[in-house]
Structures are given as C-alpha cells and as structure tokens.
C-alpha atoms as a PDB file:
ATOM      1  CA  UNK A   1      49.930 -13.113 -26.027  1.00  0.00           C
ATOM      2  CA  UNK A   2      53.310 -14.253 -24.889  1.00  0.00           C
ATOM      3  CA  UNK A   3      56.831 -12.768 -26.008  1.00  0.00           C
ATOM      4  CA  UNK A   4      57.086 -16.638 -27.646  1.00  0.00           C
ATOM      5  CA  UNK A   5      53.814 -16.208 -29.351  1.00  0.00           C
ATOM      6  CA  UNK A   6      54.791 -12.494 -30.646  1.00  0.00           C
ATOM      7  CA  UNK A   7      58.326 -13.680 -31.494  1.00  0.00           C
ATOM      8  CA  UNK A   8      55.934 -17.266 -33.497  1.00  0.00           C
ATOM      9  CA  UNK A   9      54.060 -13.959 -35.402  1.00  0.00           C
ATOM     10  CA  UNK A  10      57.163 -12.192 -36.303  1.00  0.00           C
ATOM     11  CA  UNK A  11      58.434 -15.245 -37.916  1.00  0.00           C
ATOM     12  CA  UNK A  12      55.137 -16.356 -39.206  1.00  0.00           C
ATOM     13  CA  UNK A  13      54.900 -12.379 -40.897  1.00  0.00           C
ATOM     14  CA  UNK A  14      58.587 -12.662 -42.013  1.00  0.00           C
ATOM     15  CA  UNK A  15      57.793 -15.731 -43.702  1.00  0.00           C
ATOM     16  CA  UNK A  16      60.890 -17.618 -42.151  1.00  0.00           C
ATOM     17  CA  UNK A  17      61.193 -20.678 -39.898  1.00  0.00           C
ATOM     18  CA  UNK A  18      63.475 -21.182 -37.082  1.00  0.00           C
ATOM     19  CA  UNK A  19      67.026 -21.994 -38.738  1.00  0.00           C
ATOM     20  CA  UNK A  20      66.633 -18.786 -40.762  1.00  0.00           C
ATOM     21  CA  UNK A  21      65.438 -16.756 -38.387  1.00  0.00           C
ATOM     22  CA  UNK A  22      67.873 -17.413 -35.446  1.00  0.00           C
ATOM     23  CA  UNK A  23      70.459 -16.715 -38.693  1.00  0.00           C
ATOM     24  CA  UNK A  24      69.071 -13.298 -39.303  1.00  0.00           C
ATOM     25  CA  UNK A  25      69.010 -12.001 -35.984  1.00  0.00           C
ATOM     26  CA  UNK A  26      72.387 -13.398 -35.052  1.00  0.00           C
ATOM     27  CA  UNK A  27      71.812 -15.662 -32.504  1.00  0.00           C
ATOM     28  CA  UNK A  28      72.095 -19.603 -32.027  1.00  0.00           C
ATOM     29  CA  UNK A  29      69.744 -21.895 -33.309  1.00  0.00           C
ATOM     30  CA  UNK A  30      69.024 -23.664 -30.292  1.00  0.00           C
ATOM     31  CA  UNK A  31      68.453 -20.381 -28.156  1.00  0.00           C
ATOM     32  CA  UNK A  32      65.764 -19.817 -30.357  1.00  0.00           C
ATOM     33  CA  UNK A  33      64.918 -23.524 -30.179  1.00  0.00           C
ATOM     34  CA  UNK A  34      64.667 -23.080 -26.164  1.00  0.00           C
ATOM     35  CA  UNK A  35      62.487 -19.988 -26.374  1.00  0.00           C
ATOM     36  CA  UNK A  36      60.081 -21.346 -28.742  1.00  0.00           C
ATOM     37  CA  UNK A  37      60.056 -24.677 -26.896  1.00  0.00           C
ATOM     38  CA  UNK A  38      58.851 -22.522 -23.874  1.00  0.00           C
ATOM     39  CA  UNK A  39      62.201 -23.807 -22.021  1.00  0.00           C
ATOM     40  CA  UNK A  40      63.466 -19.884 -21.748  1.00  0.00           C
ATOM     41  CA  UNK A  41      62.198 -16.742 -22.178  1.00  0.00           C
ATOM     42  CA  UNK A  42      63.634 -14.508 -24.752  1.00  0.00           C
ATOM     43  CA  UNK A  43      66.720 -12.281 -23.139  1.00  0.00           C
ATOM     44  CA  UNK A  44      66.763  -8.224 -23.784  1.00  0.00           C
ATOM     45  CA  UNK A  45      69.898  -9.387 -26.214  1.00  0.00           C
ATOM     46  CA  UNK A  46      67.518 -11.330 -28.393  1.00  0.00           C
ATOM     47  CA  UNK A  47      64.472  -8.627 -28.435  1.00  0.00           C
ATOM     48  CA  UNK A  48      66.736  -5.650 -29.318  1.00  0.00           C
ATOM     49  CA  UNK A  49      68.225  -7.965 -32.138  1.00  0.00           C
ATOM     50  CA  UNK A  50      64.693  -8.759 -33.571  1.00  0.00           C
ATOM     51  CA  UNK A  51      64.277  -5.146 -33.623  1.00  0.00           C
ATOM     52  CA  UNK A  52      67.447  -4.029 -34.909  1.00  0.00           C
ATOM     53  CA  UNK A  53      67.010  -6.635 -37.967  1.00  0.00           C
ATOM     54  CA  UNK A  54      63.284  -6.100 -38.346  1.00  0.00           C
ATOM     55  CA  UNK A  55      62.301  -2.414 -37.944  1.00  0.00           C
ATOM     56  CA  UNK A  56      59.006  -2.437 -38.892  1.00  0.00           C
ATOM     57  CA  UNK A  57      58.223  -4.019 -35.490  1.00  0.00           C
ATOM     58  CA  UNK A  58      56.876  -2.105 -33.192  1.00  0.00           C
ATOM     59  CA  UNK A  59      59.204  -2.403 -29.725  1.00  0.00           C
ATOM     60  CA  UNK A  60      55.944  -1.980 -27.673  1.00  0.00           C
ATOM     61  CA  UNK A  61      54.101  -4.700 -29.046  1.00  0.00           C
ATOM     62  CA  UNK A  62      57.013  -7.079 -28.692  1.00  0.00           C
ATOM     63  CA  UNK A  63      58.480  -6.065 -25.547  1.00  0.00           C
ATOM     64  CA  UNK A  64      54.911  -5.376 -24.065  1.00  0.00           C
ATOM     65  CA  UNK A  65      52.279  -6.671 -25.945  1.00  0.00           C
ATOM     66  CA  UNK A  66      50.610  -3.368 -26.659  1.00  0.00           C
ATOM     67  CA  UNK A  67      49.744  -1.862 -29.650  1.00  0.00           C
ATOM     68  CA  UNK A  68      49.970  -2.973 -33.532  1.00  0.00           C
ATOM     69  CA  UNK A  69      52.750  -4.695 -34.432  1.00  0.00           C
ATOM     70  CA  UNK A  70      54.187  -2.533 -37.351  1.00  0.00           C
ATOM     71  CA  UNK A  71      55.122   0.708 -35.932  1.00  0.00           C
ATOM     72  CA  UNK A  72      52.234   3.673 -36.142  1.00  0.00           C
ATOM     73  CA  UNK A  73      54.340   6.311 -36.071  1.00  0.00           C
ATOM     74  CA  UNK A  74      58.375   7.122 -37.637  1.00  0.00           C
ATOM     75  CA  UNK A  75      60.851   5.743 -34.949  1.00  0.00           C
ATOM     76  CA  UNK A  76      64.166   6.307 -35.645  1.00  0.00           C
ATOM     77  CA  UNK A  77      65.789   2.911 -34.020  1.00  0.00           C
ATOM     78  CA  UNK A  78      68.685   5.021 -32.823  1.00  0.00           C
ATOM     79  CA  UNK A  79      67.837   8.462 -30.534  1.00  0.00           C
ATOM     80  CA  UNK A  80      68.891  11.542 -32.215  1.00  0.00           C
ATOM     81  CA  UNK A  81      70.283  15.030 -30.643  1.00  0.00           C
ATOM     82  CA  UNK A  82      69.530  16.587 -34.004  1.00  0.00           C
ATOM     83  CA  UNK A  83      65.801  17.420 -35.005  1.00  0.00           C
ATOM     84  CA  UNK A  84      65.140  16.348 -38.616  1.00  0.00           C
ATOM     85  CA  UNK A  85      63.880  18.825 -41.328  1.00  0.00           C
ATOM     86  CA  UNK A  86      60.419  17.169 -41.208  1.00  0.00           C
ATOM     87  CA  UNK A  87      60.758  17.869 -37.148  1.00  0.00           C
ATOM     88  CA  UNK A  88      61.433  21.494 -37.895  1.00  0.00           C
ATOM     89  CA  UNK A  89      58.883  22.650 -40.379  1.00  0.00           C
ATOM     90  CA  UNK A  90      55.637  24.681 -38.962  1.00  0.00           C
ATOM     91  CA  UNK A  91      56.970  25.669 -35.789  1.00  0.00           C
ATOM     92  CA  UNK A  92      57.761  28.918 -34.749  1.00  0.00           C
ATOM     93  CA  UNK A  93      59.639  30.428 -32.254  1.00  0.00           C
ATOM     94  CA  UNK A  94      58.701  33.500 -30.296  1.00  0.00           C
ATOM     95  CA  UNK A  95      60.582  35.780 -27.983  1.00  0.00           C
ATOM     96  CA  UNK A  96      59.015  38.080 -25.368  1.00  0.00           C
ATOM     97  CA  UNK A  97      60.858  41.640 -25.296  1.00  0.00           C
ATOM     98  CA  UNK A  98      60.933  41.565 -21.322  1.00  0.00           C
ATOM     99  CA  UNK A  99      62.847  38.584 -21.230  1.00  0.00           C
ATOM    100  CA  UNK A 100      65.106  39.417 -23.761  1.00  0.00           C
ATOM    101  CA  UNK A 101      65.573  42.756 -21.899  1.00  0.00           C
ATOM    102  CA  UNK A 102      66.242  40.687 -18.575  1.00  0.00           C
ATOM    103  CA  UNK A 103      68.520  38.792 -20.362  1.00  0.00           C
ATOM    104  CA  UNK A 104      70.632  41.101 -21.575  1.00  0.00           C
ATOM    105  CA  UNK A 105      70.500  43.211 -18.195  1.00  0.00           C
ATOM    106  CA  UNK A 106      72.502  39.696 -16.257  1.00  0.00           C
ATOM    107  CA  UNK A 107      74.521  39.197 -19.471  1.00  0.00           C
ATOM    108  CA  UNK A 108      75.814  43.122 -18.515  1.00  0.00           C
ATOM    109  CA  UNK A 109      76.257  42.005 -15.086  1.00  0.00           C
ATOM    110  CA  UNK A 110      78.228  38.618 -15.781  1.00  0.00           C
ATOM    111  CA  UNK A 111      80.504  41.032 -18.068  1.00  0.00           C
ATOM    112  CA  UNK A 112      80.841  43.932 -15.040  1.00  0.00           C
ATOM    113  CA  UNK A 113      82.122  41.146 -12.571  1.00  0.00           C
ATOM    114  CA  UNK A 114      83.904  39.501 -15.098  1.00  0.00           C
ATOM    115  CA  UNK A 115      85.974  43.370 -15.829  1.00  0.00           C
ATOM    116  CA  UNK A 116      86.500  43.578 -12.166  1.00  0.00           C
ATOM    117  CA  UNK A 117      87.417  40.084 -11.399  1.00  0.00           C
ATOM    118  CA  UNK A 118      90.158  40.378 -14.331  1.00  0.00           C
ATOM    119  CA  UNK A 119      91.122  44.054 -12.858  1.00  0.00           C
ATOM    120  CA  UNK A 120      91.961  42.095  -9.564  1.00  0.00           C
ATOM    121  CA  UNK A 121      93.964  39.189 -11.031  1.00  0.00           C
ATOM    122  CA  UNK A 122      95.927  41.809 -12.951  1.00  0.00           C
ATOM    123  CA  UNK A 123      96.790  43.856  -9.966  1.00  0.00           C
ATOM    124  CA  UNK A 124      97.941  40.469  -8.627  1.00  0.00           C
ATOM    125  CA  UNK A 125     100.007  39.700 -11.285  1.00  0.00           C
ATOM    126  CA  UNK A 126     101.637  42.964 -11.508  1.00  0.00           C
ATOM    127  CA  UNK A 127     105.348  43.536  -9.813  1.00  0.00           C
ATOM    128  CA  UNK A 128     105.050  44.329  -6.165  1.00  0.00           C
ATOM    129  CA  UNK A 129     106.014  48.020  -5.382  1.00  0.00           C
ATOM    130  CA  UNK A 130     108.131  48.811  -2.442  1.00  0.00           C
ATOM    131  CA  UNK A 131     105.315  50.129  -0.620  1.00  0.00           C
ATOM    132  CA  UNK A 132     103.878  47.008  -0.944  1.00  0.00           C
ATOM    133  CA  UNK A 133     106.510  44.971   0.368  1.00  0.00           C
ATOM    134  CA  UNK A 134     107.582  47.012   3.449  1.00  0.00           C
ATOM    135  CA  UNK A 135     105.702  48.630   6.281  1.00  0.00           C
ATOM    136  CA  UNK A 136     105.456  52.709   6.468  1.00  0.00           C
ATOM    137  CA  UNK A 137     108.877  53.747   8.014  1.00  0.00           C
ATOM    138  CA  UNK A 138     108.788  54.115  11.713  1.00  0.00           C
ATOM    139  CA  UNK A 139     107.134  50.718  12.212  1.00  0.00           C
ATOM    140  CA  UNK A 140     109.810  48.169  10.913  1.00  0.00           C
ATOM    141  CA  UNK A 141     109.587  45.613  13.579  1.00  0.00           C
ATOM    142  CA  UNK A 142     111.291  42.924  11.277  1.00  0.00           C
ATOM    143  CA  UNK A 143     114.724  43.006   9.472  1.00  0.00           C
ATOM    144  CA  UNK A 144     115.484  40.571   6.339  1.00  0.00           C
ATOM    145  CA  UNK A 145     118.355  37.879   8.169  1.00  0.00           C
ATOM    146  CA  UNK A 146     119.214  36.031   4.566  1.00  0.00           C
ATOM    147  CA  UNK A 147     118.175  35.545   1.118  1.00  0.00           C
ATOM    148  CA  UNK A 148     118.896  32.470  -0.788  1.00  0.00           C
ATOM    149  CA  UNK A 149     118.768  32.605  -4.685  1.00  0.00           C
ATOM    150  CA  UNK A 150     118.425  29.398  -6.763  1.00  0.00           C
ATOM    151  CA  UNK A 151     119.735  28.990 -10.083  1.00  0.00           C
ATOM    152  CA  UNK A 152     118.129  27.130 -13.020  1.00  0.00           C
ATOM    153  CA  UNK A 153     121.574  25.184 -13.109  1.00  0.00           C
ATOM    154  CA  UNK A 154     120.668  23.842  -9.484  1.00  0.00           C
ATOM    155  CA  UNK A 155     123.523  26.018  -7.605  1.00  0.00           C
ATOM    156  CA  UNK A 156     122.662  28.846  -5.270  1.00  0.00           C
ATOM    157  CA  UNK A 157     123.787  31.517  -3.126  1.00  0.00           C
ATOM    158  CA  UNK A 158     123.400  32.871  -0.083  1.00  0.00           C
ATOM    159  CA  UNK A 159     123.047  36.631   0.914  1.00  0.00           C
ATOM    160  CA  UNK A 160     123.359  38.051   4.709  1.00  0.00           C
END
C-alpha cells in the first residue's frame, strides 16, 4: 500500500473527503489534491500533520506501511524526560553494597583533592611574605631601579 492509499484510508476511517481534510490538517487543498492525484508524494510536513491532528494513527503504518493502523501500544506524540506514574509502578531498584562502598571510597577522594587543591589556591591568594619576594641575603644579584604606582584617578608616580 502506498503513502496515497494509507493517507485514501485515513480519510476514508475519518469519514472526511478532501476539502475537509486538507482543512484539518492545515494544509492547502490542492497539495492534497496533487498527492491524491498521484502528481506528488506526501512531504514529512504533511505526515507529521496527519499525525499531530489524528493520534490514533499509528506513525509506522503511515510513514512505513507496517503494522495496524491505530496505535497498539500508548505513544505519547511528544518524547518525554519524565517517566509517568504508570511507567514507575512495579519496578524496583536495587543497590549492591560493593558498589556503593566504591562509590563512596572516589567520592572521599574527589573531596581530598578538592581540600588540597583549595589549600593551594589559598596559599596563592594569601599576601606574599618578604621571604617570598627576595632571595636569602648574600645572593641579591638584582636591585629594584623604579616603581611606578597608578592611581584609580589615572595619575601616577614614580619612585627611584
């Protein structure tokens, strides 16, 4: 069977000819003409509007040719990232004590190198201490020539 013929059953089941058709799945009148005239074949627009208006449709069948045409199972026409209660019921969830164990042993190490990571970017943060700064005495082999200090009110001044 051809997407024209399954589109000709759909209309046929619906109880509707052409004009009111074409009117309740949005789309011109003479598109529908040209599919159902063989001229065209029906675009992905027209198929997902079929199905959006008539949900009872099974996509496979129409798109494919396979299967019933009412839908055999629930489909939800739009994909969901949250399980319904009916999705939920009768199933259990068990947890194995080794890998919660293992878990928890790289969750202590994520928080260890987290501690020392933080320990490092304080020190970093912390004011510089003279020792720090300059070399141990008896091995200055540079000497400070200026310093230039900037203001917020964009003057500055110079030290030698």
């Amino acid at each position: 069977m051809s997407e024209k013929e399954r589109i000709e059953k759909v209309m046929q089941l619906e109880g509707m000819n052409s004009a009111v058709f074409a009117s309740a799945i949005n789309i011109q009148g003479s598109t529908l003409s040209h599919i159902l005239n063989g001229r065209n074949n029906p675009s992905l627009a027209v198929l997902q509007s079929i199905l959006n208006r008539f949900p009872n449709i099974s996509p496979e069948w129409l798109i494919m040719g396979q299967g019933s045409i009412e839908r055999t199972t629930k489909q939800s026409q739009m994909p969901s990232l949250f399980p319904t209660e009916d999705e939920n019921t009768n199933k259990s969830v068990s947890y194995d004590s080794k890998s919660i164990e293992k878990n928890d042993s790289v969750i202590s190490g994520i928080q260890q190198k987290s501690a020392t990571n933080y320990e490092i970017i304080e020190q970093a943060n912390s004011e510089p201490t003279a020792s720090a700064i300059l070399p141990p005495t008896g091995q200055i082999s540079k000497a400070v020539r200026k310093i230039i200090v900037y203001y917020t009110d964009n003057t500055f001044q110079e030290f030698q």
